[in-house]
Protein backbone atom coordinates (compact mmCIF):
# COMPACT_ATOMS: atom_id res chain seq x y z
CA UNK A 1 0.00 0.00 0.00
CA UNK A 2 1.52 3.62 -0.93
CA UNK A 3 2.03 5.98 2.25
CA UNK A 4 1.69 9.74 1.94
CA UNK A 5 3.50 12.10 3.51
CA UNK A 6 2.17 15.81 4.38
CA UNK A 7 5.08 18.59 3.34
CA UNK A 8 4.84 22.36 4.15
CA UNK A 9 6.56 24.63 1.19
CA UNK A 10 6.79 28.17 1.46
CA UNK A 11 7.10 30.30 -1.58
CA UNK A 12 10.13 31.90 -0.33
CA UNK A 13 12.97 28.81 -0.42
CA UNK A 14 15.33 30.97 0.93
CA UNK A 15 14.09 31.81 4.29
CA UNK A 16 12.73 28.27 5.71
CA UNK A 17 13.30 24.83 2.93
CA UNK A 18 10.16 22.38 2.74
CA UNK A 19 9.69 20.58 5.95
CA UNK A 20 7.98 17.17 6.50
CA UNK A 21 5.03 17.84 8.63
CA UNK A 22 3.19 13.63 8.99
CA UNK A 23 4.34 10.52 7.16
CA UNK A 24 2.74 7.32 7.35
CA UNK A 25 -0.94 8.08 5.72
CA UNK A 26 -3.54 7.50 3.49
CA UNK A 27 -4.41 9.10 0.60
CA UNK A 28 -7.47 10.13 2.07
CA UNK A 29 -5.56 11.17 5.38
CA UNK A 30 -3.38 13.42 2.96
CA UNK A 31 -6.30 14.94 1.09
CA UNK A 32 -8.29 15.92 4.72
CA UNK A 33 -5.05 17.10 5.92
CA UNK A 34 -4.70 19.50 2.79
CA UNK A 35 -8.37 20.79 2.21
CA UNK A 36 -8.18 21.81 6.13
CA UNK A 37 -8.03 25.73 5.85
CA UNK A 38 -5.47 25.81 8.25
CA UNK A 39 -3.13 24.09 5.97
CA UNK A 40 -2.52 27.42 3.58
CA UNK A 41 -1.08 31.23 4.69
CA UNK A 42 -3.49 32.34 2.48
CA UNK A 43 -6.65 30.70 4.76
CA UNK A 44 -5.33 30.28 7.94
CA UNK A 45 -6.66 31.92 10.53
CA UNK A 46 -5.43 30.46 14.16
CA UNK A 47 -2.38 32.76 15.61
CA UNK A 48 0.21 30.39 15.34
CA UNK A 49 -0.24 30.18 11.65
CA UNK A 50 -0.23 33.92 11.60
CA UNK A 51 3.05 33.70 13.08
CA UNK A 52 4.76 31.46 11.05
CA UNK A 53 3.75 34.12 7.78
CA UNK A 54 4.44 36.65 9.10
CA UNK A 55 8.27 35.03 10.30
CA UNK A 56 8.75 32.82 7.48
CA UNK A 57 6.33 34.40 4.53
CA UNK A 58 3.60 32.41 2.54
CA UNK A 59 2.95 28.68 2.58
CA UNK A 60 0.87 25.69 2.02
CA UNK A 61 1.14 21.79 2.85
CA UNK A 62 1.09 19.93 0.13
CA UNK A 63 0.98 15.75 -0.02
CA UNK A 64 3.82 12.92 -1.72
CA UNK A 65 3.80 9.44 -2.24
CA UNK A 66 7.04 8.09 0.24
């Protein structure tokens, strides 16, 4: 069975590099995990996530086959 793993990118690859955020899951697991809101700098809404844009700059988790 193929296992998915959730990666955050951010659009600027010079101030943080893609980072490996679950491993381990199901396609479906992968898909919730990426249609959450929370998942995108362009949706999120919970302060952490505001933190991390306004540190690191715009982002999204995206999912891979391992």
């Amino acid at each position: 069975m193929t296992t998915y793993r959730i990666v955050r990118f951010y659009k600027d690859a010079g101030r943080a590099h893609p980072r490996t955020i679950a491993r381990g899951l199901t396609l479906k697991e992968a898909q919730a995990h990426c249609s959450d809101p929370e998942t995108s700098s362009s949706t999120a809404t919970t302060p952490e996530a505001k933190a991390r844009t306004a540190k690191l700059g715009p982002w999204f988790d995206g999912y891979t086959a391992e």
